[in-house]
N, C-alpha and C. Protein backbone atom coordinates (compact mmCIF):
# COMPACT_ATOMS: atom_id res chain seq x y z
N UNK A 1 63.38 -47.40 -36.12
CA UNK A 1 63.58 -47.22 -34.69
C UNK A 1 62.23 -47.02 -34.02
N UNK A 2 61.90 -47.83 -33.01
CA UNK A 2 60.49 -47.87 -31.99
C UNK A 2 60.58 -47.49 -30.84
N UNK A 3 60.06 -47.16 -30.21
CA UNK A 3 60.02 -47.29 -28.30
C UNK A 3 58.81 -47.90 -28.18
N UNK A 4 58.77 -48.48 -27.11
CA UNK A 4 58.46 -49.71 -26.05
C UNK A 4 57.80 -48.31 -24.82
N UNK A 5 56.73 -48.65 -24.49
CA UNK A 5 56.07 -47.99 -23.28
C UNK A 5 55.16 -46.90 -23.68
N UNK A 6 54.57 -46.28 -22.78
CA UNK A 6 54.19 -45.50 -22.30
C UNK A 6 54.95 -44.28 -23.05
N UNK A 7 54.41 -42.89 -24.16
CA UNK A 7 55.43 -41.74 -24.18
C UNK A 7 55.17 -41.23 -23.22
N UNK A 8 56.73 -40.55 -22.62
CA UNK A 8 56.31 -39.95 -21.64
C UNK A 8 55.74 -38.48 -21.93
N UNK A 9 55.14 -37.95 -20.85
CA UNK A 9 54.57 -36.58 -21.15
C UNK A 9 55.50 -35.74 -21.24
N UNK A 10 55.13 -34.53 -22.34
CA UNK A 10 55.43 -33.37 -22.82
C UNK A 10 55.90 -32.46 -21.61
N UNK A 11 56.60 -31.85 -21.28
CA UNK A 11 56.93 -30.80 -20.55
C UNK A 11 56.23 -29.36 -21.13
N UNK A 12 56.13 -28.69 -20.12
CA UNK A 12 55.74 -27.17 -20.61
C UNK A 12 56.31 -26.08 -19.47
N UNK A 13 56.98 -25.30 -20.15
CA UNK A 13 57.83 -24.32 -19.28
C UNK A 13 57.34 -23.23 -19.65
N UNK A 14 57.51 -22.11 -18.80
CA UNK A 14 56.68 -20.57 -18.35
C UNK A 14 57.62 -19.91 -18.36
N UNK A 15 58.46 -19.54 -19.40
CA UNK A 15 59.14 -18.22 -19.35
C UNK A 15 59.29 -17.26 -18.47
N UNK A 16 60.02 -16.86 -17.71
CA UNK A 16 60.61 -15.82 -16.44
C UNK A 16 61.15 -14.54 -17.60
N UNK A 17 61.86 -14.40 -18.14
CA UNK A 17 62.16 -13.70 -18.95
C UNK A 17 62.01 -13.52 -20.49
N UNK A 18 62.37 -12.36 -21.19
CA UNK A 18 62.02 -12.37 -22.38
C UNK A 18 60.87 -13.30 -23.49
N UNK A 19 60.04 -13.05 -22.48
CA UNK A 19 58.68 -13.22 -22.85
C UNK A 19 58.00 -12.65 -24.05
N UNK A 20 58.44 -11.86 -24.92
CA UNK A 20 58.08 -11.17 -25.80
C UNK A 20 58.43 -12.01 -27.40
N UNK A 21 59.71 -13.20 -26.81
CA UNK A 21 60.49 -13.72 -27.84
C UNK A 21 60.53 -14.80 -27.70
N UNK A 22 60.35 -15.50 -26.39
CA UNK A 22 60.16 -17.08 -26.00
C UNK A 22 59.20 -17.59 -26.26
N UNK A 23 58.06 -16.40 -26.05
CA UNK A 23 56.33 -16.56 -25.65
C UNK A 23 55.88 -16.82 -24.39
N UNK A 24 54.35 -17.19 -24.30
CA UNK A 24 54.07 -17.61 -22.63
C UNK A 24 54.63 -18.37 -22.04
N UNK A 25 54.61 -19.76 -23.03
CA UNK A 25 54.23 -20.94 -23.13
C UNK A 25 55.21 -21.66 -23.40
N UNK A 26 56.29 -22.49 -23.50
CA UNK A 26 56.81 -23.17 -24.27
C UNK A 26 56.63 -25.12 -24.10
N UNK A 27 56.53 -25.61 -25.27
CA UNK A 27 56.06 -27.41 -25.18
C UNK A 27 57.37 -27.77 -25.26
N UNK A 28 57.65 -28.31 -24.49
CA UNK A 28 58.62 -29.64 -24.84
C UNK A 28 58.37 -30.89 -24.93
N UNK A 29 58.69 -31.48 -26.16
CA UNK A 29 58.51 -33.14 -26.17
C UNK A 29 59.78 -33.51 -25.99
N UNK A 30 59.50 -34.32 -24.91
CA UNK A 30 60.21 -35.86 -24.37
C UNK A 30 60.54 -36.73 -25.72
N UNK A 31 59.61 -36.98 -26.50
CA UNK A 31 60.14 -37.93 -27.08
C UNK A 31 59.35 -37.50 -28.78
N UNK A 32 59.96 -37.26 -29.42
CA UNK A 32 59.35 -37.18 -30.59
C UNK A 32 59.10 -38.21 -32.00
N UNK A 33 58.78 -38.35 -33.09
CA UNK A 33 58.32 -39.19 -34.20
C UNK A 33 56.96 -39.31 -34.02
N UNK A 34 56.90 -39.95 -35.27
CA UNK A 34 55.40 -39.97 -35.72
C UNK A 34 54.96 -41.94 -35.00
N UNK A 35 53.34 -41.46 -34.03
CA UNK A 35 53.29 -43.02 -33.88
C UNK A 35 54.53 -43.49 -32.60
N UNK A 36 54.54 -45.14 -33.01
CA UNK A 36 55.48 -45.41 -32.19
C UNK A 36 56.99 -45.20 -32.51
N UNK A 37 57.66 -44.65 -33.73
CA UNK A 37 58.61 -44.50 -34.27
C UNK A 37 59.52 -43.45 -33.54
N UNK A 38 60.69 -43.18 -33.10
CA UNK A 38 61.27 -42.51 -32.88
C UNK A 38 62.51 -41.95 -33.55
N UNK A 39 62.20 -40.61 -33.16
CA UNK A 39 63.20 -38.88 -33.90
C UNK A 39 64.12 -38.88 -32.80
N UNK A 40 65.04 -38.51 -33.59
CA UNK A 40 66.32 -37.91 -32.62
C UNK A 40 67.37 -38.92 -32.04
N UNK A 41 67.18 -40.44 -32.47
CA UNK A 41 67.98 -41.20 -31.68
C UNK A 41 69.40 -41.06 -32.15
N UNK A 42 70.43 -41.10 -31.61
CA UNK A 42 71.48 -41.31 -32.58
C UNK A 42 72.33 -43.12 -32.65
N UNK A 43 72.57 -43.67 -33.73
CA UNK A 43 72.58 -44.81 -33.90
C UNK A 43 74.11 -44.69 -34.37
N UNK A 44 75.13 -45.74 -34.15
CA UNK A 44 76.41 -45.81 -34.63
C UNK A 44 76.83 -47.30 -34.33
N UNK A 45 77.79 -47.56 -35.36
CA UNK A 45 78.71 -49.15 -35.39
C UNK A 45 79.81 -48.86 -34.13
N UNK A 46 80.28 -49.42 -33.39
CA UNK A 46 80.84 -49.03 -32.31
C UNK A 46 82.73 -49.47 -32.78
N UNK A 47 82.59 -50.57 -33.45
CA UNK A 47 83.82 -51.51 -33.68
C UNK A 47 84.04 -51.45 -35.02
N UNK A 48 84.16 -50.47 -35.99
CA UNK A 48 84.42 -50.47 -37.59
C UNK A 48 85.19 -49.27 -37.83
N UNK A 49 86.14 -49.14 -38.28
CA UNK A 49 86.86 -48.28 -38.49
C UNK A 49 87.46 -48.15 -39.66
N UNK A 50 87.49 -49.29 -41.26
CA UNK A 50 87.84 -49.36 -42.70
C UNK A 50 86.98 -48.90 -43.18
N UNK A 51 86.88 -48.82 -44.56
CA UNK A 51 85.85 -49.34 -45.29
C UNK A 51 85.64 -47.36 -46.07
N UNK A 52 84.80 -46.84 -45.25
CA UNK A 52 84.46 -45.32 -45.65
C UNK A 52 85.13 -44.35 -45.06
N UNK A 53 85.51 -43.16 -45.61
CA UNK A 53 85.92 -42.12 -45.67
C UNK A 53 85.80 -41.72 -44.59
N UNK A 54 85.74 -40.62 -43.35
CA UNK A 54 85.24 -39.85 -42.81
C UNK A 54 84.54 -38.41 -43.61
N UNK A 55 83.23 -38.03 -43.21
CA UNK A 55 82.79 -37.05 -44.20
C UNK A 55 83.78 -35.80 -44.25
N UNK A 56 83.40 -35.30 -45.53
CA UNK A 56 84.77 -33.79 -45.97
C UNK A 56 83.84 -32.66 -45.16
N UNK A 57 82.63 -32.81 -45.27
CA UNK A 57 82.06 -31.25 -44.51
C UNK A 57 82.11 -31.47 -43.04
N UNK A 58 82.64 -30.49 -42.29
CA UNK A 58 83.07 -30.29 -41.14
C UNK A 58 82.72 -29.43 -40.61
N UNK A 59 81.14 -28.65 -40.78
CA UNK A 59 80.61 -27.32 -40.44
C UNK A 59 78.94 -27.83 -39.88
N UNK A 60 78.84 -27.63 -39.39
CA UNK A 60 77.48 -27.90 -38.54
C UNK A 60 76.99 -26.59 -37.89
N UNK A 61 75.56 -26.92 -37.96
CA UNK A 61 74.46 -25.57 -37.50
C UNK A 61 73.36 -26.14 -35.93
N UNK A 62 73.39 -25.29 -35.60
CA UNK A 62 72.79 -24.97 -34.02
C UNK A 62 71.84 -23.50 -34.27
N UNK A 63 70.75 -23.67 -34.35
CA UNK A 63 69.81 -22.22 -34.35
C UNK A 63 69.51 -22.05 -32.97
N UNK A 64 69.22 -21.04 -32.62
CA UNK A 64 68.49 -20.34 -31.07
C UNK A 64 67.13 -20.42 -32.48
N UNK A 65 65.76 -20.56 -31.98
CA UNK A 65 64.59 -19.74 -32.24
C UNK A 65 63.74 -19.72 -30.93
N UNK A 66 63.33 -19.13 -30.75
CA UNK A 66 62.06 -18.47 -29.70
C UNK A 66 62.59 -19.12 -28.64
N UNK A 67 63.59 -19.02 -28.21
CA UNK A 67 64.40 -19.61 -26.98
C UNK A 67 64.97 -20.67 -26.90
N UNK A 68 64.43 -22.19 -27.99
CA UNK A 68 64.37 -23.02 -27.80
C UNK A 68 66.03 -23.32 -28.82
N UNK A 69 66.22 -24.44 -29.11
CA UNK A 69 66.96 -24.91 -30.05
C UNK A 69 66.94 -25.94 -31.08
N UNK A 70 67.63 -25.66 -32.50
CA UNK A 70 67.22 -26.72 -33.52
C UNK A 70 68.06 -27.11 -34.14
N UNK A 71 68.65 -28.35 -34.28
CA UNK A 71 67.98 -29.52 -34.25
C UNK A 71 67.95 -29.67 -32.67
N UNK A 72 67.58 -30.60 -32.11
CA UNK A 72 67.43 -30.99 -30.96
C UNK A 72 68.59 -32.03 -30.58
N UNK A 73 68.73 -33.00 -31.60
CA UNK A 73 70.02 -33.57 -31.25
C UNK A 73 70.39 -33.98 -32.84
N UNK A 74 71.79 -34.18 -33.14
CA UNK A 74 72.35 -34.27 -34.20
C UNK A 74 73.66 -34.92 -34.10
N UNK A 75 74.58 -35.18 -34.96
CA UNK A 75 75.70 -35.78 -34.94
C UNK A 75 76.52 -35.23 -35.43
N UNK A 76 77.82 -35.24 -35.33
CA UNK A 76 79.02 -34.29 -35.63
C UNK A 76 80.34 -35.01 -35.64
N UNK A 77 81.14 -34.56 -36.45
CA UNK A 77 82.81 -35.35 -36.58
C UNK A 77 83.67 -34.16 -36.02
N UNK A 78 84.76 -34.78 -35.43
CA UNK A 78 85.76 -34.52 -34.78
C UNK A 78 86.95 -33.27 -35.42
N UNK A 79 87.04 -32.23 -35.32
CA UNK A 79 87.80 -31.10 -35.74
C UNK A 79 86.48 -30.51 -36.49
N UNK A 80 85.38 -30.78 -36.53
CA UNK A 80 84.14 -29.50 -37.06
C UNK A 80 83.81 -28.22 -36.53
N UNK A 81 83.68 -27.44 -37.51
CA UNK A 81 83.03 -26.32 -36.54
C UNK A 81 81.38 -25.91 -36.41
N UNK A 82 80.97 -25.96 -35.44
CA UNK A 82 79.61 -25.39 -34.95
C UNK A 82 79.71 -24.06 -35.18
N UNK A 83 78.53 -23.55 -36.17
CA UNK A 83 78.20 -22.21 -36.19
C UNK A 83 76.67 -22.22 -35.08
N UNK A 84 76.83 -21.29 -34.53
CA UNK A 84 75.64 -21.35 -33.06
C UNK A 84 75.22 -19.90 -34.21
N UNK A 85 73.86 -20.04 -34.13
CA UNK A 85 72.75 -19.07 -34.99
C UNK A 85 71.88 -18.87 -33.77
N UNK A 86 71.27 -17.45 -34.19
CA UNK A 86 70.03 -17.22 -33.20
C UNK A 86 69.49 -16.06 -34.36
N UNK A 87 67.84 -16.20 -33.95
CA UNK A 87 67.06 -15.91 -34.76
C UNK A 87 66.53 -14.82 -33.98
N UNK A 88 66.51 -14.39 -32.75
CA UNK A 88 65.67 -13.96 -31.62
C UNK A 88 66.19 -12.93 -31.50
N UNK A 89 65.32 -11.77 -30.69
CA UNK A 89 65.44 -10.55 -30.55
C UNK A 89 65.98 -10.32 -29.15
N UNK A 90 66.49 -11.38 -28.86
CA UNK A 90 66.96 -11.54 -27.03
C UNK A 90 68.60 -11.76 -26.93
N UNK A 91 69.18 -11.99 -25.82
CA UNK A 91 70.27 -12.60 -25.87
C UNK A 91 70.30 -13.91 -25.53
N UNK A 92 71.71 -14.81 -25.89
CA UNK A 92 71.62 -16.35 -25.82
C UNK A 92 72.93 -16.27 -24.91
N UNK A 93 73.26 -17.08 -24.38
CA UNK A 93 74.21 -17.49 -23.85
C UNK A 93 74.68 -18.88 -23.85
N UNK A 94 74.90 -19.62 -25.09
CA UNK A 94 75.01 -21.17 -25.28
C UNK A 94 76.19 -21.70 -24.67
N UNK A 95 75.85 -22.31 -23.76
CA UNK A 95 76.93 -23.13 -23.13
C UNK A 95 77.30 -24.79 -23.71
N UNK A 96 78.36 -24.98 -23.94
CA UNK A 96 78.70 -26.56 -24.91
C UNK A 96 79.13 -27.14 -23.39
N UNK A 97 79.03 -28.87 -23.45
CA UNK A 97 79.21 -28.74 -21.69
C UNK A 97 79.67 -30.51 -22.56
N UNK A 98 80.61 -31.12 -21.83
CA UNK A 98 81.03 -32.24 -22.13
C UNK A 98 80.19 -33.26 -21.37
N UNK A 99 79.11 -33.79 -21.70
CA UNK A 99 78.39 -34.92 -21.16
C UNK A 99 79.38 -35.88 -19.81
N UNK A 100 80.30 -36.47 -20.62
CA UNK A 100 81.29 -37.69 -19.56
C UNK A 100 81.97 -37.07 -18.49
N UNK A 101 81.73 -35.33 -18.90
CA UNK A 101 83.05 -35.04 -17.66
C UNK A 101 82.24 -33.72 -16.87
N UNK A 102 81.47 -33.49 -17.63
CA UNK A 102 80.88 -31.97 -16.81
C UNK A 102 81.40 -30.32 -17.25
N UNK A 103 82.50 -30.90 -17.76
CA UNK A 103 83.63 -29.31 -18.31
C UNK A 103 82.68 -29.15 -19.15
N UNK A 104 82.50 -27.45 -19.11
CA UNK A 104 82.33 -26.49 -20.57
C UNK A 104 83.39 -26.59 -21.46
N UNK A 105 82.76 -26.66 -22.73
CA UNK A 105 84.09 -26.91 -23.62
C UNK A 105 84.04 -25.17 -24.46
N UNK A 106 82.73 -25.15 -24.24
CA UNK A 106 82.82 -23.16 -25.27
C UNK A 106 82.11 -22.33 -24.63
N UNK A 107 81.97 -21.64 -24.85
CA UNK A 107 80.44 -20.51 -24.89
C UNK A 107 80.35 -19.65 -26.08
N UNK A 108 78.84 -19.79 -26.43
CA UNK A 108 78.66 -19.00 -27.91
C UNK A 108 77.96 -17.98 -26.94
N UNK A 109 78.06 -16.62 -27.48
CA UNK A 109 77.05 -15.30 -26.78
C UNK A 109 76.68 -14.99 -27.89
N UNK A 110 74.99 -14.32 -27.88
CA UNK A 110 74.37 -14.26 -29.12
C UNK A 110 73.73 -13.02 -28.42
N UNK A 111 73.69 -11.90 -29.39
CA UNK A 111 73.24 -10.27 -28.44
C UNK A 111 72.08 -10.02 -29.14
N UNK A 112 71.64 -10.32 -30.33
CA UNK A 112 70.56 -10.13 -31.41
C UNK A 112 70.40 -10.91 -32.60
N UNK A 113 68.82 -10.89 -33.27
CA UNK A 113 68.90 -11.61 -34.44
C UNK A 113 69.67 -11.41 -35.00
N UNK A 114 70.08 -12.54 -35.85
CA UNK A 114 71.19 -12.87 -36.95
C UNK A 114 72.59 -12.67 -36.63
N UNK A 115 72.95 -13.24 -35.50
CA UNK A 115 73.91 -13.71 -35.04
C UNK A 115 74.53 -14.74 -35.28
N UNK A 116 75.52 -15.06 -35.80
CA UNK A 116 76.07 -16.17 -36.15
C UNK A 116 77.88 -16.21 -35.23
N UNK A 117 77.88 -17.27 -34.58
CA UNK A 117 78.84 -17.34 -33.60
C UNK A 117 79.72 -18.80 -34.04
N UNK A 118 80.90 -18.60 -34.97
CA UNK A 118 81.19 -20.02 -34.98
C UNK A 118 82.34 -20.33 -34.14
N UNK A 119 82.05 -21.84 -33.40
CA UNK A 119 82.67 -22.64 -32.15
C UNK A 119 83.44 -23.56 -32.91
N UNK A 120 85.45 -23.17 -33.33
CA UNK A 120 86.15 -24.04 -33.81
C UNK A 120 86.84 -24.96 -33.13
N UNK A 121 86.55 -24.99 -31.35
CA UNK A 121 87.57 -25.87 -30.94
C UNK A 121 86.72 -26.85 -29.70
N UNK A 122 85.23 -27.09 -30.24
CA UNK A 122 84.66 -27.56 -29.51
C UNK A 122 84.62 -29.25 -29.74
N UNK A 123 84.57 -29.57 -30.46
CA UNK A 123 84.54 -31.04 -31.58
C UNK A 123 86.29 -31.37 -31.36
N UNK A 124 86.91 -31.79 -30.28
CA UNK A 124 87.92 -32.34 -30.33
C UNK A 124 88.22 -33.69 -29.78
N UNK A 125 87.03 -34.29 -29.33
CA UNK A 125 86.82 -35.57 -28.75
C UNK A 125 85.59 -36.31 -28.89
N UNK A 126 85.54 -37.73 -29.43
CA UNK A 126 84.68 -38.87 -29.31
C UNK A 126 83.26 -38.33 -28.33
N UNK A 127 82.48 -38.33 -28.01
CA UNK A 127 81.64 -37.86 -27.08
C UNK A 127 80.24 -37.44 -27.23
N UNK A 128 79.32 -37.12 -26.37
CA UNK A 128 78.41 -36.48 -26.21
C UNK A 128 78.49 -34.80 -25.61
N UNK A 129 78.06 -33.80 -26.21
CA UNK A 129 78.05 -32.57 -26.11
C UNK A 129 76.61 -31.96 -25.74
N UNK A 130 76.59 -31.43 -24.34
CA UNK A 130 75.01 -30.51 -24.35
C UNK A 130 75.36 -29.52 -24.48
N UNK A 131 74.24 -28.83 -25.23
CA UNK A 131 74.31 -27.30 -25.32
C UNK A 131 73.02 -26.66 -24.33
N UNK A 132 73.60 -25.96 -23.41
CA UNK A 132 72.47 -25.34 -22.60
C UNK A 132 72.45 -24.04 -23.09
N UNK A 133 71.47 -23.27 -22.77
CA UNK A 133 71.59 -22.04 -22.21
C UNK A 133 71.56 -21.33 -20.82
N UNK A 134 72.30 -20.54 -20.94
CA UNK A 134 72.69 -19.96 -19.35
C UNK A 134 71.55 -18.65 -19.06
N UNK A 135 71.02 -18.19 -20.40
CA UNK A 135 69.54 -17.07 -20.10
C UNK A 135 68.09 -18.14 -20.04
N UNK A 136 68.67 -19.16 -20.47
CA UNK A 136 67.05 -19.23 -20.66
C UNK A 136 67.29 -21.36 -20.38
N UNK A 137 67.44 -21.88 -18.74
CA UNK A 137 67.68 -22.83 -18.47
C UNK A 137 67.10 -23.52 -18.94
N UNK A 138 65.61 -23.60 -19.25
CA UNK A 138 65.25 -24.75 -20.06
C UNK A 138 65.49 -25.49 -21.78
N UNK A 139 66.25 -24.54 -22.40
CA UNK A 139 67.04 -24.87 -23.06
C UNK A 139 67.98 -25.71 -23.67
N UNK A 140 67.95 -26.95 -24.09
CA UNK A 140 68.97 -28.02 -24.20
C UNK A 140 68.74 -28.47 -26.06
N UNK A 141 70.13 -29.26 -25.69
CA UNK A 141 69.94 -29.66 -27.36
C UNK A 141 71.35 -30.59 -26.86
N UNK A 142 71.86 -31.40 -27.71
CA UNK A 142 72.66 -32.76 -27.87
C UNK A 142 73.57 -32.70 -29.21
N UNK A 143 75.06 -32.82 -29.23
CA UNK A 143 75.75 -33.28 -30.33
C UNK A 143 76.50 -34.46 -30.32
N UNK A 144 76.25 -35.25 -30.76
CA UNK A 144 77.48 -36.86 -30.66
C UNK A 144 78.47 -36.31 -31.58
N UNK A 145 79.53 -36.51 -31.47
CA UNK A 145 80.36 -36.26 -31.71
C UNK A 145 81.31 -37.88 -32.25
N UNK A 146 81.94 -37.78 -33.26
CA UNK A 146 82.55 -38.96 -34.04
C UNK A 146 83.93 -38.95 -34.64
N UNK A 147 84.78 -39.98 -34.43
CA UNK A 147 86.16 -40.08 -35.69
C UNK A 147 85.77 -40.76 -36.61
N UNK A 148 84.39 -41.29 -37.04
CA UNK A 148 84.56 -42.02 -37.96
C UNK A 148 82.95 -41.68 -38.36
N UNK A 149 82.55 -42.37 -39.66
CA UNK A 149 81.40 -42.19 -40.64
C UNK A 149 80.64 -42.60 -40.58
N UNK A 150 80.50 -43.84 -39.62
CA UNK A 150 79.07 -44.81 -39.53
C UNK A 150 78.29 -44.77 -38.43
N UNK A 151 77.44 -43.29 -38.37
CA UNK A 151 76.58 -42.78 -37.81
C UNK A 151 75.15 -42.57 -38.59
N UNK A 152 74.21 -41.68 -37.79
CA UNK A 152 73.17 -41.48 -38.04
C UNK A 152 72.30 -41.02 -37.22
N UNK A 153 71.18 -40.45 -37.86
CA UNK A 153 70.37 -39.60 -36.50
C UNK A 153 68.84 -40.05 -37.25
N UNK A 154 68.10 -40.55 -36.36
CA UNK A 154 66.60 -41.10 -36.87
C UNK A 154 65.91 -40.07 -37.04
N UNK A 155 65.16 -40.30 -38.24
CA UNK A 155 64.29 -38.60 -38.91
C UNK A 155 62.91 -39.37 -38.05
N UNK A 156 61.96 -38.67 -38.59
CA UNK A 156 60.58 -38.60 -37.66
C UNK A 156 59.71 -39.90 -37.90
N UNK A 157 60.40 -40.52 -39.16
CA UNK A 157 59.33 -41.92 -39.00
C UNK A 157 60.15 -43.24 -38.54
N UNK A 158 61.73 -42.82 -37.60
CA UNK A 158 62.33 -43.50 -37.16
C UNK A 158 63.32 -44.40 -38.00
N UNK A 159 63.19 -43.76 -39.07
CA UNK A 159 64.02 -44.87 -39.89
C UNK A 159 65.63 -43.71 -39.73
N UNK A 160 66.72 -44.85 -40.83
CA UNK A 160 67.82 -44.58 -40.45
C UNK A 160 69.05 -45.17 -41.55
N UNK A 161 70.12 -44.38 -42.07
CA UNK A 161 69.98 -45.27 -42.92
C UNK A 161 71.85 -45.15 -43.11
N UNK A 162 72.77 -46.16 -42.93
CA UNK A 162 74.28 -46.18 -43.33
C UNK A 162 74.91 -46.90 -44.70
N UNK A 163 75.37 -46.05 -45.14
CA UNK A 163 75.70 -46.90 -46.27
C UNK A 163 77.79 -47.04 -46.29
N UNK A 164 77.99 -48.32 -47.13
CA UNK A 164 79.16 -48.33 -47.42
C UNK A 164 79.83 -49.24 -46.27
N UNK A 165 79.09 -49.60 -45.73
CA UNK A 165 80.08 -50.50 -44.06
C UNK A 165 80.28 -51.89 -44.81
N UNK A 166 81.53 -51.91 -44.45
CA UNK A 166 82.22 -53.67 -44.74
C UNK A 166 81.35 -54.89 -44.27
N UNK A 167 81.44 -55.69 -45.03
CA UNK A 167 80.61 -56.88 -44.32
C UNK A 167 81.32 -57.34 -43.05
N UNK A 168 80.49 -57.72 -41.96
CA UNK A 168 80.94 -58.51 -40.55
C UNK A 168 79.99 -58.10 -39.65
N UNK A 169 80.36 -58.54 -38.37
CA UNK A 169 79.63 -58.42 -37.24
C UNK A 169 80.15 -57.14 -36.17
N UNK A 170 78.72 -56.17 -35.78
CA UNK A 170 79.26 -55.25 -35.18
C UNK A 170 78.37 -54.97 -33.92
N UNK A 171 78.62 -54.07 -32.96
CA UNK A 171 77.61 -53.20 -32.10
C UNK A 171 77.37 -52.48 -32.76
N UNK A 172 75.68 -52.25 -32.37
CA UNK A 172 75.11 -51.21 -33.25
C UNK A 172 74.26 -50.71 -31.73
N UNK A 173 75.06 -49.46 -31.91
CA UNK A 173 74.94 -48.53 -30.52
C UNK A 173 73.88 -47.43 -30.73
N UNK A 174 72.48 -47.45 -29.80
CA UNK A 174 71.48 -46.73 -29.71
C UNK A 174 71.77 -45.53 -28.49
N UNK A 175 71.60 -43.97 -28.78
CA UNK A 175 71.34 -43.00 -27.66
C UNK A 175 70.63 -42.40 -27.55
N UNK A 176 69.43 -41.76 -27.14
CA UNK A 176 68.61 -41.27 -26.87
C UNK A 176 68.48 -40.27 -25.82
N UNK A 177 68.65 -39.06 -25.58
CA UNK A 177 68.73 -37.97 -24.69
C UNK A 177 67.95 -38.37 -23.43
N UNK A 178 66.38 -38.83 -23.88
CA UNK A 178 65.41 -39.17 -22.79
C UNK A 178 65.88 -40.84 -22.52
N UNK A 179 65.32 -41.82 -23.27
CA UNK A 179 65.84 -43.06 -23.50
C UNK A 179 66.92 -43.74 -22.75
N UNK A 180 67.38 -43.40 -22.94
CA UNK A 180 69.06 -43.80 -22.88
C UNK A 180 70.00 -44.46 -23.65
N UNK A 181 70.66 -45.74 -23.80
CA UNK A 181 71.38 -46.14 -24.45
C UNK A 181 71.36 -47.37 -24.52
N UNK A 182 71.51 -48.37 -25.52
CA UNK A 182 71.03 -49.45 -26.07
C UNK A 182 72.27 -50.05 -26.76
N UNK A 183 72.68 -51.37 -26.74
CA UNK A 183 74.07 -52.16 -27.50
C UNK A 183 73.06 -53.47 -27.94
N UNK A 184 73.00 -53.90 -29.83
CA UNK A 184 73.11 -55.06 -29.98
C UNK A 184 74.18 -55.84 -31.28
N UNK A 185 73.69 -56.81 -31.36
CA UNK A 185 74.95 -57.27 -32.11
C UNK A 185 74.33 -57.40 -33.84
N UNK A 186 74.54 -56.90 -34.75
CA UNK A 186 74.12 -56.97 -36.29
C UNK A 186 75.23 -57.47 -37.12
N UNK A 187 74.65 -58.19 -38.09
CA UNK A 187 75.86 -58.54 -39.08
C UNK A 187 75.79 -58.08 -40.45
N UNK A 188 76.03 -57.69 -41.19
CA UNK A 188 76.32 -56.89 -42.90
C UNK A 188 77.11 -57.73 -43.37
N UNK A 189 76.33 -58.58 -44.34
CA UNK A 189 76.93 -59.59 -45.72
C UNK A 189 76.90 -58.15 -46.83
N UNK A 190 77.30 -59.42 -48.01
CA UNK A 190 77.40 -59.03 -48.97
C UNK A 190 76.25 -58.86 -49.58
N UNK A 191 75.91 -57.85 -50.77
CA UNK A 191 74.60 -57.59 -51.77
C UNK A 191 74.10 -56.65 -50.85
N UNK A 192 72.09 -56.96 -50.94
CA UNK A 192 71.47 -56.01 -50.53
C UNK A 192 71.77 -55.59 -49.01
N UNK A 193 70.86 -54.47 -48.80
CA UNK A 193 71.13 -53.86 -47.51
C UNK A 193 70.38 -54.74 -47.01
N UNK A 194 70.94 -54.50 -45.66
CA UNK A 194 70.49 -55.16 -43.95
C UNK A 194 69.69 -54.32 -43.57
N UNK A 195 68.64 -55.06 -43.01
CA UNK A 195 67.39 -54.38 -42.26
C UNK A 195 67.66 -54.28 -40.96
N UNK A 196 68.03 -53.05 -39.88
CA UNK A 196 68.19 -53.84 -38.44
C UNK A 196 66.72 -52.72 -37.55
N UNK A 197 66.32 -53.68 -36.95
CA UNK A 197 65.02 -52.88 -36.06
C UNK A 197 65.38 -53.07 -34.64
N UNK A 198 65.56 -52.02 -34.34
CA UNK A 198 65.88 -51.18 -32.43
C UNK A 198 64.90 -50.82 -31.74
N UNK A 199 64.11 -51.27 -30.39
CA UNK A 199 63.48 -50.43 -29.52
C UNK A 199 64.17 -50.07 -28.42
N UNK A 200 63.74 -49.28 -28.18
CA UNK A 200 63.62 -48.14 -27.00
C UNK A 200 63.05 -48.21 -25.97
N UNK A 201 62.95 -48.80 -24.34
CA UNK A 201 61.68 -48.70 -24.20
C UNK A 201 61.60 -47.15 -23.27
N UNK A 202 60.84 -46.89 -22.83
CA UNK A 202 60.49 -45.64 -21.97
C UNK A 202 59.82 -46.26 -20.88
N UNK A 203 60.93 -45.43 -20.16
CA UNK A 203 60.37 -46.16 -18.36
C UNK A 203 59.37 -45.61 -17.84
């Protein structure tokens, strides 16, 4: 996975509160990977529904650290539960917010380190999920959400990798938080794996 352009610049936000646990300072990258490669995209077959299982683990992690959140964006199946973690000596207030519609779907409250808050009825639909925070607005993070197995989330040197999909022709659907969203058409024969290469560009 590549982007096309210009990265855009880093954000940096100044803490109003709990400064002791956020810090001064906080960086945000726009767009992360190493080079021109891009982290964080999430990639999926749009039109395949045989072939593989849906995965058996159904438990997914969300950390608070120093205000911020980790992973940044990730992928998730449908009836999972989110355990929301915080590491911080502050309070959190994680809001789950349905991308397509605007509804909150939860709220995790986190009062001190080692908090663990698990969210069982948030993962009940196909979708995109933000998680904000309501103490500390600059705060965001991303869950795609899935009924089916042929997903993926690009690690830092942009690569990506599905195994087990039936041979044929599919959409192979790109999202990107900053980015946006990307449709092309790939085909999977038989034998070795298929190579497919995606850019991104940044406006």
């Amino acid at each position: 996975m590549k982007f096309a352009g210009a990265r855009p610049p880093d954000s940096t936000v100044t803490p109003t509160s709990h400064v002791e646990v956020c810090g001064q300072t906080l960086v945000q990258p726009r767009v992360q990977g190493m080079g021109d490669r891009l982290e964080g995209a999430v990639v999926w077959l749009a039109d395949v529904r045989t072939g593989k299982r849906v995965p058996l683990a159904r438990r997914f992690e969300l950390l608070n650290v120093r205000c911020q959140l980790t992973p940044r964006v990730q992928a998730a199946v449908v009836g999972g539960t989110l355990n929301v973690r915080s590491d911080d000596a502050a309070p959190h207030r994680n809001r789950l917010v349905r991308q397509r519609t605007g509804a909150t779907v939860a709220i995790a409250r986190a009062t001190e380190a080692g908090t663990v808050v698990p969210v069982d009825r948030a993962f009940t639909e196909v979708g995109v999920i933000e998680v904000r925070c309501d103490d500390h607005p600059w705060t965001h993070a991303w869950i795609a959400v899935f009924d089916h197995p042929y997903y993926a989330v690009t690690g830092a040197d942009g690569r990506f990798a599905m195994d087990s999909v039936p041979p044929g022709t599919y959409h192979l659907v790109t999202w990107h938080p900053r980015l946006g969203r990307t449709e092309q058409s790939v085909t999977v024969g038989q034998g070795p794996a298929a190579t497919v290469e995606v850019v991104l560009k940044a406006e």
